[in-house]
C-alpha atoms as a PDB file:
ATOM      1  CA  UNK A   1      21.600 -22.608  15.038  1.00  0.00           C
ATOM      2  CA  UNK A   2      24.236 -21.715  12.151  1.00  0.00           C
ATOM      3  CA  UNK A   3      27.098 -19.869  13.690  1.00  0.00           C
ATOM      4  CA  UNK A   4      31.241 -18.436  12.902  1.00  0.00           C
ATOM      5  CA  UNK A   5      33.071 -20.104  15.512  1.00  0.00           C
ATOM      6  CA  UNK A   6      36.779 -20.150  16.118  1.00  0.00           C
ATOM      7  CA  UNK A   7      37.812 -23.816  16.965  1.00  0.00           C
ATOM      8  CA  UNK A   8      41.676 -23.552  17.023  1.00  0.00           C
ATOM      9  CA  UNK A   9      44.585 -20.971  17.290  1.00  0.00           C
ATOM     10  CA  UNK A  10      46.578 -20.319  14.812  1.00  0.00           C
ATOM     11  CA  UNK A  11      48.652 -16.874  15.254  1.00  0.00           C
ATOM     12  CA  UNK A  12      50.336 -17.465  11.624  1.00  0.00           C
ATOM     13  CA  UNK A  13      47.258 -18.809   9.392  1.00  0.00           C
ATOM     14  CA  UNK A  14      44.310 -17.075  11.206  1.00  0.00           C
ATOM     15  CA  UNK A  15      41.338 -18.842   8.893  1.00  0.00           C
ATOM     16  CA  UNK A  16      42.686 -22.630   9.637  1.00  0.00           C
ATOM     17  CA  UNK A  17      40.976 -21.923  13.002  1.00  0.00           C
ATOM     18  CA  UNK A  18      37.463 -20.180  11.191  1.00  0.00           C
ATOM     19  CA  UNK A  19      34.721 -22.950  11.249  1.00  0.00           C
ATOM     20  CA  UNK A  20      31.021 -22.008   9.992  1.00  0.00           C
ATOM     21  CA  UNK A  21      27.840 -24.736  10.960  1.00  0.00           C
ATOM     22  CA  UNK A  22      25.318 -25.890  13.392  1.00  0.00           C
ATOM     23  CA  UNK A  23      26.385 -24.234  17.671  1.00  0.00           C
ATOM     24  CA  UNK A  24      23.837 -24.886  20.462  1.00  0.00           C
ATOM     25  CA  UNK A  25      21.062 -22.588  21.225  1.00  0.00           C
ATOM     26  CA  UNK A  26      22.363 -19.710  23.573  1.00  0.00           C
ATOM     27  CA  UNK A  27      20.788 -19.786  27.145  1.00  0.00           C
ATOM     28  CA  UNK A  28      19.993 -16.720  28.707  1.00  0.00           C
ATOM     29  CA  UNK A  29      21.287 -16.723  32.485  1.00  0.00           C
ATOM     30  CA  UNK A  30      19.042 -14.214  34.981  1.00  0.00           C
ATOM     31  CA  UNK A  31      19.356 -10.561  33.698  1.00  0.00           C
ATOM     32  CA  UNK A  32      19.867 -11.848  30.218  1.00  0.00           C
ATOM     33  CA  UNK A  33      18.125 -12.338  27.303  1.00  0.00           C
ATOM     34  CA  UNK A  34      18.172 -13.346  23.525  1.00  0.00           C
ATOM     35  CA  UNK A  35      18.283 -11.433  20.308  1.00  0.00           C
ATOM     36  CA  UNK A  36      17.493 -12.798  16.670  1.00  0.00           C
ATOM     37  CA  UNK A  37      20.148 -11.326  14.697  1.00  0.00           C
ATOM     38  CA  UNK A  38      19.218 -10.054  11.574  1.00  0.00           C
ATOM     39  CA  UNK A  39      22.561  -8.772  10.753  1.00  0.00           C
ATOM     40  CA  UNK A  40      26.423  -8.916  12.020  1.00  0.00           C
ATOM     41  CA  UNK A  41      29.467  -6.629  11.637  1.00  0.00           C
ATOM     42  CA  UNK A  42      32.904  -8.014  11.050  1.00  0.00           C
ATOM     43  CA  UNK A  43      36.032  -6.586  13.229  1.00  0.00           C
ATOM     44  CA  UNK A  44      39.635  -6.824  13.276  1.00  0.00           C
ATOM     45  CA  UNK A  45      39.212  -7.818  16.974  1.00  0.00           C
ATOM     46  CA  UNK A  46      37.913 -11.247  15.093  1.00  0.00           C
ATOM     47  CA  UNK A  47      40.712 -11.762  13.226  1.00  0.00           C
ATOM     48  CA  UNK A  48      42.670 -11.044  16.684  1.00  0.00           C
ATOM     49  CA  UNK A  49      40.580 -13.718  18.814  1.00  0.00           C
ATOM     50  CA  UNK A  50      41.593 -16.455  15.671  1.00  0.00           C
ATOM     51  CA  UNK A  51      45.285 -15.505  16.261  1.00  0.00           C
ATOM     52  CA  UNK A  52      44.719 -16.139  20.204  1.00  0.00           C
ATOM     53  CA  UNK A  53      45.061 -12.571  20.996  1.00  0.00           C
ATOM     54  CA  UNK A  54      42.299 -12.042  24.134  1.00  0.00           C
ATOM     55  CA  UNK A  55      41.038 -15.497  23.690  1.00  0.00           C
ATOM     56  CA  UNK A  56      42.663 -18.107  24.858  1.00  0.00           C
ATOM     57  CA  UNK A  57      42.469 -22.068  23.839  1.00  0.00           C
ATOM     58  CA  UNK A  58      40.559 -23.497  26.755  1.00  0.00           C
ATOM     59  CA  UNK A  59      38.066 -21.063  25.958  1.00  0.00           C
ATOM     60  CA  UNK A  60      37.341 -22.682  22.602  1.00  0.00           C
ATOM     61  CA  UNK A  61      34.651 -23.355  20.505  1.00  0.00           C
ATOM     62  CA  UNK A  62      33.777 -19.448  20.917  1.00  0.00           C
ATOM     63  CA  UNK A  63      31.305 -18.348  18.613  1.00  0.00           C
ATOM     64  CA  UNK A  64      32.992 -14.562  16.767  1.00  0.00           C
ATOM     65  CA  UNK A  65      31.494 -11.505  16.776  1.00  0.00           C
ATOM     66  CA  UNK A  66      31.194  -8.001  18.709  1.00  0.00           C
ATOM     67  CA  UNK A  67      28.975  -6.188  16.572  1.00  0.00           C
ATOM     68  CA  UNK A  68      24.895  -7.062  15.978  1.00  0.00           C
ATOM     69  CA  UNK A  69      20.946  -5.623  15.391  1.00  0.00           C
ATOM     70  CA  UNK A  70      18.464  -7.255  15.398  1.00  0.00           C
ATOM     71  CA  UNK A  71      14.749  -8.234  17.310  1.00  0.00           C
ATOM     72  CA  UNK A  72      14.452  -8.695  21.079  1.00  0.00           C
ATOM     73  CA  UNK A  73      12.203 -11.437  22.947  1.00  0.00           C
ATOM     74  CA  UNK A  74       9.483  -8.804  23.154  1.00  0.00           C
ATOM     75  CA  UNK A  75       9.394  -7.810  19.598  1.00  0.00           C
ATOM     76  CA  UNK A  76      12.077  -4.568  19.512  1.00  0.00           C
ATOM     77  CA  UNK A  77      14.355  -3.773  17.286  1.00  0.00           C
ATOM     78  CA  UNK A  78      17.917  -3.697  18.699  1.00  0.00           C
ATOM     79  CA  UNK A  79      21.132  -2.533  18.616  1.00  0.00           C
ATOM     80  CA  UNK A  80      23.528  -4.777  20.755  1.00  0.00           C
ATOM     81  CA  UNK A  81      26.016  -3.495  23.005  1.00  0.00           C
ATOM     82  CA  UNK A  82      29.232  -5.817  22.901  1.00  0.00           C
ATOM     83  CA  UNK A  83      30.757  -4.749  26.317  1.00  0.00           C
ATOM     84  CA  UNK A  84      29.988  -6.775  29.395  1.00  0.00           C
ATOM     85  CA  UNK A  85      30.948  -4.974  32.001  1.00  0.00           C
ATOM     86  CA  UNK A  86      29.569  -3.565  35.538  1.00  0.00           C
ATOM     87  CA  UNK A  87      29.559   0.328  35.443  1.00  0.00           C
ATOM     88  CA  UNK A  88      29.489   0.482  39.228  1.00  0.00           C
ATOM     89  CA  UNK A  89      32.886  -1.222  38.914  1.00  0.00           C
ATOM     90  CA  UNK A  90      34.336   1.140  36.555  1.00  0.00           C
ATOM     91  CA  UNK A  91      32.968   4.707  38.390  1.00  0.00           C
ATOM     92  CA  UNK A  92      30.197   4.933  36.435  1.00  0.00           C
ATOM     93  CA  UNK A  93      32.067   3.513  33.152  1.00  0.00           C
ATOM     94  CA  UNK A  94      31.339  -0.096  32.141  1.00  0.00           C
ATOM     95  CA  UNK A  95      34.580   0.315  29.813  1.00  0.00           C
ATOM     96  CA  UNK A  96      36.417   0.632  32.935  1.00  0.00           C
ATOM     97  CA  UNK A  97      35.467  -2.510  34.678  1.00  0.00           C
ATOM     98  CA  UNK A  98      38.713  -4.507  35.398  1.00  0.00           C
ATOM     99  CA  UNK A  99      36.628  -7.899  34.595  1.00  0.00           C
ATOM    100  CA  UNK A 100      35.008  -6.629  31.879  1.00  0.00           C
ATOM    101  CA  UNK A 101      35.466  -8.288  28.427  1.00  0.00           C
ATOM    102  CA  UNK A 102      33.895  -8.165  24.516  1.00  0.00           C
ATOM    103  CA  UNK A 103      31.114 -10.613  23.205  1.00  0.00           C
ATOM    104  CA  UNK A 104      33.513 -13.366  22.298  1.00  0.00           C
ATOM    105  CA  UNK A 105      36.156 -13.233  24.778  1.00  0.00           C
ATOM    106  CA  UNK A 106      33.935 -14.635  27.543  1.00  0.00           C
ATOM    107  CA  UNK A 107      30.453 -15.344  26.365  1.00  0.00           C
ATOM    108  CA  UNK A 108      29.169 -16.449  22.715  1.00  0.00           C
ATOM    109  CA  UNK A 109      29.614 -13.747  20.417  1.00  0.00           C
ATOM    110  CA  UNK A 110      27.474 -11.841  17.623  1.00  0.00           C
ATOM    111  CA  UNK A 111      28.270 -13.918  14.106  1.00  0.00           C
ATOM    112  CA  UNK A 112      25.065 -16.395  14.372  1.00  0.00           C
ATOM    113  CA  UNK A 113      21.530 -16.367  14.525  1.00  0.00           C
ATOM    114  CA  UNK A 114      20.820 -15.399  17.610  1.00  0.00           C
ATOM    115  CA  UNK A 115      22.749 -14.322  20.789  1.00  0.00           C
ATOM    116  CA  UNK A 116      22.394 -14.140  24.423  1.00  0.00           C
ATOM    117  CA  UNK A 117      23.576 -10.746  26.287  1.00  0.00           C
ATOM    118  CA  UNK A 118      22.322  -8.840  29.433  1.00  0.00           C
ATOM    119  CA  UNK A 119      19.194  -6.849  29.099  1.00  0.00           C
ATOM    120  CA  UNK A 120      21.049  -3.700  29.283  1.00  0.00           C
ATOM    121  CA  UNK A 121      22.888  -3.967  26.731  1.00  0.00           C
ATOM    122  CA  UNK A 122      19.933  -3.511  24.517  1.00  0.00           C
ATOM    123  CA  UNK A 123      20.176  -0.222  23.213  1.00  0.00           C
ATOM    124  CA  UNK A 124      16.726   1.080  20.405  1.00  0.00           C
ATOM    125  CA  UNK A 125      17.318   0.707  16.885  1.00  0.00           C
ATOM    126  CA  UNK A 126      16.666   3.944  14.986  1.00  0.00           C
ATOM    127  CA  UNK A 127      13.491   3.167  12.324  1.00  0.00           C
ATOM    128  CA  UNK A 128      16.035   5.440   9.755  1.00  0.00           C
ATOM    129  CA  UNK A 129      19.201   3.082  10.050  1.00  0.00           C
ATOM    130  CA  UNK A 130      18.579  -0.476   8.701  1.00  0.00           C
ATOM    131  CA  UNK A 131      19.847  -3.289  10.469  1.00  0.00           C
ATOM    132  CA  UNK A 132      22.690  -3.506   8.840  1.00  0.00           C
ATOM    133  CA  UNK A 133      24.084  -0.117   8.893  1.00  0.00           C
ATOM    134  CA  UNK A 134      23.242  -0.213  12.616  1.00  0.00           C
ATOM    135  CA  UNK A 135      25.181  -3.659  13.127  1.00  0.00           C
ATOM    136  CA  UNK A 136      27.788  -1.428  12.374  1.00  0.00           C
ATOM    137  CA  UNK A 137      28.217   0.941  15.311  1.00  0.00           C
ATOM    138  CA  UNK A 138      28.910  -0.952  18.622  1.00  0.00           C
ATOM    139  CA  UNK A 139      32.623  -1.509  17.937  1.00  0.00           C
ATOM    140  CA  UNK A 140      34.090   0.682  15.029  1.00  0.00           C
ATOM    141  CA  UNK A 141      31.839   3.589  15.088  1.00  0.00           C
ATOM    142  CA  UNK A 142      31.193   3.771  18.835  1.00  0.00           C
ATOM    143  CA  UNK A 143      35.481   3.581  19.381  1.00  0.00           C
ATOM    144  CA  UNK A 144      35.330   6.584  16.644  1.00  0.00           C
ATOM    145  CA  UNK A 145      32.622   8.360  18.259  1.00  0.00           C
ATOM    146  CA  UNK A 146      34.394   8.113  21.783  1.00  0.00           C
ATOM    147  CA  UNK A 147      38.151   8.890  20.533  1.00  0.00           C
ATOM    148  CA  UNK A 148      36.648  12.538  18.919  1.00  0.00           C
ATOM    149  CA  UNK A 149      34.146  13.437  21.363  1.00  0.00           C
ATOM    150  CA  UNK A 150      35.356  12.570  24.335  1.00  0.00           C
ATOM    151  CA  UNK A 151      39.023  10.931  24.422  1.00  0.00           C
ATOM    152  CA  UNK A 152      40.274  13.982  21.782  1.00  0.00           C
ATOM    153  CA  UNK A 153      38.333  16.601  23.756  1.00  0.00           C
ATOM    154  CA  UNK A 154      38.018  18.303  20.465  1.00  0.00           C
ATOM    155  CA  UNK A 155      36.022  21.821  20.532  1.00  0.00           C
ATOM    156  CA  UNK A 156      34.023  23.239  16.552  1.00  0.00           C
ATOM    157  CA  UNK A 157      36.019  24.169  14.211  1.00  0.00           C
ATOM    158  CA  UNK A 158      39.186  22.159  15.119  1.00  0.00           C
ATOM    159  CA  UNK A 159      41.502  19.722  12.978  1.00  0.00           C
ATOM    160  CA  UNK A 160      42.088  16.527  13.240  1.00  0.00           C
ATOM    161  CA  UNK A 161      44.173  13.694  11.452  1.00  0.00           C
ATOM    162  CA  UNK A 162      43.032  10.243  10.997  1.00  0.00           C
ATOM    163  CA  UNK A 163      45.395   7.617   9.904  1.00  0.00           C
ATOM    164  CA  UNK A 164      45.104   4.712   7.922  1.00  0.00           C
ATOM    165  CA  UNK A 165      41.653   5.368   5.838  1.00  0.00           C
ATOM    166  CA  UNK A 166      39.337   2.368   4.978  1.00  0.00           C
ATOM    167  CA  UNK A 167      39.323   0.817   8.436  1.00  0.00           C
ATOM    168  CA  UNK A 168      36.035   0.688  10.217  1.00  0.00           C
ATOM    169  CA  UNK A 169      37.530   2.879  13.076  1.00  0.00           C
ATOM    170  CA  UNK A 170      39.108   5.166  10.781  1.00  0.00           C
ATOM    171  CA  UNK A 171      36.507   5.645   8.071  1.00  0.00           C
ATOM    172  CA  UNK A 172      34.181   6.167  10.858  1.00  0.00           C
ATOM    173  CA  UNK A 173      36.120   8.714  12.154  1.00  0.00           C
ATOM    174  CA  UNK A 174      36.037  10.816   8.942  1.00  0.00           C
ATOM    175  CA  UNK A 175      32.385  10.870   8.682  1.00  0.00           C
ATOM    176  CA  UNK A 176      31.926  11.907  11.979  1.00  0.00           C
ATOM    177  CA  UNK A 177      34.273  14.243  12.305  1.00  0.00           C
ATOM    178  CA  UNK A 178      32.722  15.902   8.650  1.00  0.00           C
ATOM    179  CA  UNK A 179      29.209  15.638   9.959  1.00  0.00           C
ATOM    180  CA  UNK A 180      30.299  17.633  13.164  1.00  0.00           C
ATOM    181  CA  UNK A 181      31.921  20.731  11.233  1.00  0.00           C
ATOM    182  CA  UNK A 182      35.939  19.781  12.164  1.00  0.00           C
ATOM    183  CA  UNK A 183      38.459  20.010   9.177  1.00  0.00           C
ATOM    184  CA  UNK A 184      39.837  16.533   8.631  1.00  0.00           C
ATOM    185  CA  UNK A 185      42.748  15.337   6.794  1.00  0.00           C
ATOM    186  CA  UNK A 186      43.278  11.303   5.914  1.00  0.00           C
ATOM    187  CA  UNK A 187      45.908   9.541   5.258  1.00  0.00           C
ATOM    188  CA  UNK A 188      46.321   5.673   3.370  1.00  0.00           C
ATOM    189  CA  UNK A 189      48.942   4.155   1.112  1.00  0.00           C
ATOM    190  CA  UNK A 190      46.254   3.535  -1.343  1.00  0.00           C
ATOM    191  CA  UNK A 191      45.006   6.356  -3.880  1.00  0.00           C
ATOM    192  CA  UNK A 192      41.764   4.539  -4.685  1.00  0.00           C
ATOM    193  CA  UNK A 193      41.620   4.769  -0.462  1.00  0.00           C
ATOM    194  CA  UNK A 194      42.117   8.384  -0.555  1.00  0.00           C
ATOM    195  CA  UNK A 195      40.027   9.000  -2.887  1.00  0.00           C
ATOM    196  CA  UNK A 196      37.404   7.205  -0.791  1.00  0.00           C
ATOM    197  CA  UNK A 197      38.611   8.600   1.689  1.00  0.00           C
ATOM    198  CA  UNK A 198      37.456  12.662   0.045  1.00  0.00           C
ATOM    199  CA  UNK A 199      33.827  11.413  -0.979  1.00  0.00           C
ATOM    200  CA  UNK A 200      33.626  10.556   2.463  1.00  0.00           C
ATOM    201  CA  UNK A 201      34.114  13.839   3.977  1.00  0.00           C
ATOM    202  CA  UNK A 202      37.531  14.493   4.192  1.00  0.00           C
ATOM    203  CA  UNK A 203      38.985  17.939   3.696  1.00  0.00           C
ATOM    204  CA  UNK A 204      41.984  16.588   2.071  1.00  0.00           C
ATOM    205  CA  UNK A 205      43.823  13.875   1.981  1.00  0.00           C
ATOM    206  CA  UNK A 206      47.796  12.256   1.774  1.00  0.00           C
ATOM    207  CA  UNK A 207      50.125   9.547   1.104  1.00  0.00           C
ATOM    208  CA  UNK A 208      51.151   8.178   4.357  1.00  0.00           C
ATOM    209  CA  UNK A 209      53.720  10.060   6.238  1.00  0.00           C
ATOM    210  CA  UNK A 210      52.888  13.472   3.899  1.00  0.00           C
ATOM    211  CA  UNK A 211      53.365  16.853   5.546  1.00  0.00           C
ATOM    212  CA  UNK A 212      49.908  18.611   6.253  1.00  0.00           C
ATOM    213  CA  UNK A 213      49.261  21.940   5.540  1.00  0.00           C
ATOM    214  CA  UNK A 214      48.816  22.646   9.107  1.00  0.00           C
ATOM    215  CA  UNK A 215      49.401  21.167  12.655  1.00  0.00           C
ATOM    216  CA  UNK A 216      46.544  19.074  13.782  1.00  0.00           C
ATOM    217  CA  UNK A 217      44.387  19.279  17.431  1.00  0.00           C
ATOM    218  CA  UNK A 218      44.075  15.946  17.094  1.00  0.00           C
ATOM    219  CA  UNK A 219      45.163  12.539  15.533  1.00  0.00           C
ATOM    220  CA  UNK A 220      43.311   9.748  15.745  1.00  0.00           C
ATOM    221  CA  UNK A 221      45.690   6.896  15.242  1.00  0.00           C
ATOM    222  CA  UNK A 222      44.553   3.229  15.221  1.00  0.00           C
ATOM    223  CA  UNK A 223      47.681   1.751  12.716  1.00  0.00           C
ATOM    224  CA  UNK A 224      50.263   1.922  15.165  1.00  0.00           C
ATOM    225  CA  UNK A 225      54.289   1.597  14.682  1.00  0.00           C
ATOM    226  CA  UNK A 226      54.140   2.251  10.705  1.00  0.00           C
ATOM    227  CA  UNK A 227      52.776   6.224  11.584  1.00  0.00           C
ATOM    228  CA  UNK A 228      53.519   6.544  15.064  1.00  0.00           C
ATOM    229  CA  UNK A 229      56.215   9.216  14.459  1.00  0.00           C
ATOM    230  CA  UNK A 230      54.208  10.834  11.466  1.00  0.00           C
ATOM    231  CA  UNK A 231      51.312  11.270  14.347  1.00  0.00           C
ATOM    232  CA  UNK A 232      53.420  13.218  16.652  1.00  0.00           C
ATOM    233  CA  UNK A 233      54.961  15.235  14.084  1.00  0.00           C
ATOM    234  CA  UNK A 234      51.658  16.354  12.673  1.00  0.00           C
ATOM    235  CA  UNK A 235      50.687  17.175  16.146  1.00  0.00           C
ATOM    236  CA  UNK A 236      50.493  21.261  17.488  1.00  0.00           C
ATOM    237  CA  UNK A 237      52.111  22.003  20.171  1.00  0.00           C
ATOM    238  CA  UNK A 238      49.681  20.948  23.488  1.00  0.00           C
ATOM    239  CA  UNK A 239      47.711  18.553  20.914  1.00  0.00           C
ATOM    240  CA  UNK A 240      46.647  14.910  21.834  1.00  0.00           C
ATOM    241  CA  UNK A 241      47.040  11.316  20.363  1.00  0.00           C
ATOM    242  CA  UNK A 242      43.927   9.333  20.637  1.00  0.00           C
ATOM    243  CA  UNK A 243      44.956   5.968  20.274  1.00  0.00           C
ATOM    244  CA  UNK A 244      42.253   2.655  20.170  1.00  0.00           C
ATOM    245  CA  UNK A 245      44.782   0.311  17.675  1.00  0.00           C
ATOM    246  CA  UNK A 246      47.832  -1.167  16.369  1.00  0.00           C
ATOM    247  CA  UNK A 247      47.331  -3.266  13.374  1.00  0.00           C
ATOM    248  CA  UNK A 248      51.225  -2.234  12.083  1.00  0.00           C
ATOM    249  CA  UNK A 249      52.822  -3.064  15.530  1.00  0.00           C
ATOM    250  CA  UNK A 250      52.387  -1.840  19.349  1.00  0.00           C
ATOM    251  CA  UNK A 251      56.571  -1.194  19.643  1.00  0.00           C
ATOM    252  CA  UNK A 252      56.826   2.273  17.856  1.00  0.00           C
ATOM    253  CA  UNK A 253      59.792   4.518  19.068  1.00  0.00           C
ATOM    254  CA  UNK A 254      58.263   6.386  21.773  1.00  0.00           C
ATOM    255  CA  UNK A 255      60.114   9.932  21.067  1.00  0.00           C
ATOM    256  CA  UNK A 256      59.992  11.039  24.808  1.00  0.00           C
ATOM    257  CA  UNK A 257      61.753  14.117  23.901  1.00  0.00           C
ATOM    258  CA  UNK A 258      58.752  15.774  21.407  1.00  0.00           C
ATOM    259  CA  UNK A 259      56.051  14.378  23.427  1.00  0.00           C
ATOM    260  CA  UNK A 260      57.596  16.711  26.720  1.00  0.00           C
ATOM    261  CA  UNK A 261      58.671  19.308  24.702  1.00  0.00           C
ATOM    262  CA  UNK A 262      55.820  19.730  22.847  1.00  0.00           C
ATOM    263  CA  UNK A 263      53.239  19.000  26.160  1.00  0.00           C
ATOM    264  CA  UNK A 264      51.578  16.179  23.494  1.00  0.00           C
ATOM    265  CA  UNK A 265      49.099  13.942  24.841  1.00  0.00           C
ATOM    266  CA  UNK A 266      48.675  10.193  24.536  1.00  0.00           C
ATOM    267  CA  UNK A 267      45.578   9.089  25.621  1.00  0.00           C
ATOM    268  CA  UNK A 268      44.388   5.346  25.306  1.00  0.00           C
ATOM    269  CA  UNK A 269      40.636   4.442  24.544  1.00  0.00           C
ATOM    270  CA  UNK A 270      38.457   1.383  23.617  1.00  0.00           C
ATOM    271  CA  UNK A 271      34.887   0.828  22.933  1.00  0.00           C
ATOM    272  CA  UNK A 272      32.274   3.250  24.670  1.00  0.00           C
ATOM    273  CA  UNK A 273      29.385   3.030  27.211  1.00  0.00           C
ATOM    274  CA  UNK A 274      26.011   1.866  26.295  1.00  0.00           C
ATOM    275  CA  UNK A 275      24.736   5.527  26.732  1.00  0.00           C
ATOM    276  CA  UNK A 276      27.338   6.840  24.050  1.00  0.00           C
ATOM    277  CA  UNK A 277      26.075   4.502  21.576  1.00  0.00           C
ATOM    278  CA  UNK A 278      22.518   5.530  22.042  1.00  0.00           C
ATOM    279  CA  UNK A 279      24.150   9.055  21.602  1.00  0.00           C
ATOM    280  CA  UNK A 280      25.648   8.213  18.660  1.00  0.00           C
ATOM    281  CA  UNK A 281      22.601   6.428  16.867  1.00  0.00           C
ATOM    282  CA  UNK A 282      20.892   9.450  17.703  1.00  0.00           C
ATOM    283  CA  UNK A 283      23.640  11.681  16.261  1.00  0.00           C
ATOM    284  CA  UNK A 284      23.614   9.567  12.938  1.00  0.00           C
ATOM    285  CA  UNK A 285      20.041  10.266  12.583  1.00  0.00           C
ATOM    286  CA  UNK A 286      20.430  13.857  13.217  1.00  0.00           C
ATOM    287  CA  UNK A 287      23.312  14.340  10.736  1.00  0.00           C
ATOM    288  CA  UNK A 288      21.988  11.861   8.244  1.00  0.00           C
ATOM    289  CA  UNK A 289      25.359  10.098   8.563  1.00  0.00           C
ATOM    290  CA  UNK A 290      25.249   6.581   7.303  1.00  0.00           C
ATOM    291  CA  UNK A 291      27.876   4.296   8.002  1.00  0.00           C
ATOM    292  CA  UNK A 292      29.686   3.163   5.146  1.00  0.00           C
ATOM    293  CA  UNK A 293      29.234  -0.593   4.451  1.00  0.00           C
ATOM    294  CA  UNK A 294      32.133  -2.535   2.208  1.00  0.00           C
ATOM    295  CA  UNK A 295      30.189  -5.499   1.058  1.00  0.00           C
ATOM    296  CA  UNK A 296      27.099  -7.937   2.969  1.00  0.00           C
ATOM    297  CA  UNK A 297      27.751 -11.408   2.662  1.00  0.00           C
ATOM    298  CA  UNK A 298      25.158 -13.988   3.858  1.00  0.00           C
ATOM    299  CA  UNK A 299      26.605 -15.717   7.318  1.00  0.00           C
ATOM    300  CA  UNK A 300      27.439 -18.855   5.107  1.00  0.00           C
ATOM    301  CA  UNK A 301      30.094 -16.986   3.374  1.00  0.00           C
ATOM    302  CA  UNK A 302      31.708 -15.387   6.530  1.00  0.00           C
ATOM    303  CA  UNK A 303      34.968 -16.762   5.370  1.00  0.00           C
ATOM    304  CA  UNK A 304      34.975 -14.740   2.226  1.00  0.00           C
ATOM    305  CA  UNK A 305      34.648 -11.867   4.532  1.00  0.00           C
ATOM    306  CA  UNK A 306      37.458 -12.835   6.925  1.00  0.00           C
ATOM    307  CA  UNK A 307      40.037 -13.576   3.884  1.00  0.00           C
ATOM    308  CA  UNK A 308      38.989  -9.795   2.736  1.00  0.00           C
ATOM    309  CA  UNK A 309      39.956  -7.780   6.132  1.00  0.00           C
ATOM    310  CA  UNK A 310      43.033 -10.449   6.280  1.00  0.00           C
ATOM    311  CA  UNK A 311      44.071  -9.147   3.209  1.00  0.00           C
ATOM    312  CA  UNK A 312      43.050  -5.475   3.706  1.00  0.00           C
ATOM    313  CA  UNK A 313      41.231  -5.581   1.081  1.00  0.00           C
ATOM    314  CA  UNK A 314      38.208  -3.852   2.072  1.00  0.00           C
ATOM    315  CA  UNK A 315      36.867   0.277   2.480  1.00  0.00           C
ATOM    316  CA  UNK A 316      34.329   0.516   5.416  1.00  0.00           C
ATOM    317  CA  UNK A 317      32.671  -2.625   7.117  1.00  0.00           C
ATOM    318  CA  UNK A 318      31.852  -6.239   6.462  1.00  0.00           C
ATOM    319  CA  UNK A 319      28.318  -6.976   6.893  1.00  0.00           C
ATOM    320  CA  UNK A 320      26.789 -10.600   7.412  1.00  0.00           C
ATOM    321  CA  UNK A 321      23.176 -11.235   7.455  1.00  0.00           C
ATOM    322  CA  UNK A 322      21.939 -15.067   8.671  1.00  0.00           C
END
């Protein structure tokens, strides 16, 4: 089958290691099965694995790829859930397995034409999202969905901040957060971003580091060092950092002294569970939230696709169909 495999390492020039052709069959183990993928999401966590970061040589050739929908053995249509994990290991949460890992880090991931995962991890494909606005939720949105509904502990009617807009996570965030009624405020470097950024749903929007009209609830914060500080400034007093990213840097200055002060929260999260991505399909529907799709590139030009999020040049996901 035709597959996006990463063959070598490279930390400096991530696409030397990107190699697209012909991968074995995937064989389904006992509790597994297969999915036809009818279409893939790109993630920065794919960039990551080509730098080395979670996957490690000796695990090479790894087929890429967290996010996919497509058509089960028996005929359904699919969304797949990336996270292998046991939830009886992690008190009830799979994302809290100590062994648990991404398609691609262990096992064969999403970016080919079909895929092996555990039966599970099959979650219904809602007839009103196509395949490849659903390929988008299992990493970006569902991370978005569990930073402002569970991690931020946010209540209706509150504020929240989201840095960084045209990221999957973060432009994710914004259309949630507008489809559930919160005032949200975006930040990017990029005017054409923020401008984005408003048809999205945004309330209003700033230059990176801008003062807000008001103290947030929330921020959800996925850049890391370059608007650390800006985060915890723009934070009320008793407000909380959700935090699922660091594309600028993981090394910020901490500033122990406002986080006590203040009684701010930090509070790590990654992914979801199966059952919040069901939610959240469900939610979409509801809200008639779509996710917002960049560009769809046919499988045989992934590398177009992984020189545009290398480059940042990109406003919602990258979609590739086989």
């Amino acid at each position: 089958m035709f597959a996006v495999t990463a063959t070598q390492i490279d930390a400096d020039n991530p696409l030397n290691g990107l190699t697209l052709g012909e991968r074995p069959d995937p064989e389904a183990p006992d509790g597994w099965t297969t999915v036809t993928v009818k279409a893939a999401a790109l993630n920065h966590h794919d960039l990551w694995s080509l730098k080395g970061v979670g996957l490690s040589a000796d695990r090479l050739p790894m087929i890429l790829g967290c996010d996919a929908a497509g058509v089960d053995e028996d005929g359904n249509e699919v969304i797949v859930h990336s996270v292998i994990g046991d939830p009886d290991r992690g008190g009830g949460d799979e994302t809290l397995d100590p062994k648990r890992s991404l398609l691609s880090e262990v096992h064969q991931g999403t970016l080919a034409e079909r895929v092996a995962v555990p039966r599970r991890n099959l979650v219904p494909k809602p007839a009103e999202l196509s395949f490849e606005e659903a390929a988008c939720l299992p990493t970006a949105w569902l991370t978005a969905y569990r930073m402002l509904f569970d991690k931020a502990e946010l209540q209706p009617g509150s504020s929240v901040l989201v840095q960084g807009a045209g990221g999957g996570v973060a432009t994710a965030a914004i259309a949630l957060a507008s489809a559930a009624g919160y005032r949200v405020y975006a930040t990017s470097r990029s005017e054409a971003k923020r401008k984005r950024a408003e048809e999205l749903g945004a309330d209003a929007v700033f230059e990176t580091g801008a003062r807000l009209p008001e103290r947030v609830d929330a921020v959800i914060e996925t850049v890391g060092q370059a608007t650390w500080s800006h985060s915890l400034k723009s934070l009320r007093p008793g407000g909380r950092i959700v935090v699922s990213g660091a594309t600028s840097g993981q090394v910020p200055p901490a500033e122990l002294n406002r986080v006590f002060f203040l009684q701010l929260s930090v509070v790590g999260s990654t992914m979801g569970t199966r059952a919040q991505l069901e939610r959240l399909a469900r939610f979409l529907v509801k809200t008639d939230t779509k996710p917002l799709i960049d560009r769809t590139l046919p499988l045989g030009r992934a590398r177009e696709g992984f020189a545009a999020m290398d480059g940042g040049d990109l406003f919602g996901k990258i979609v590739f169909t086989p």
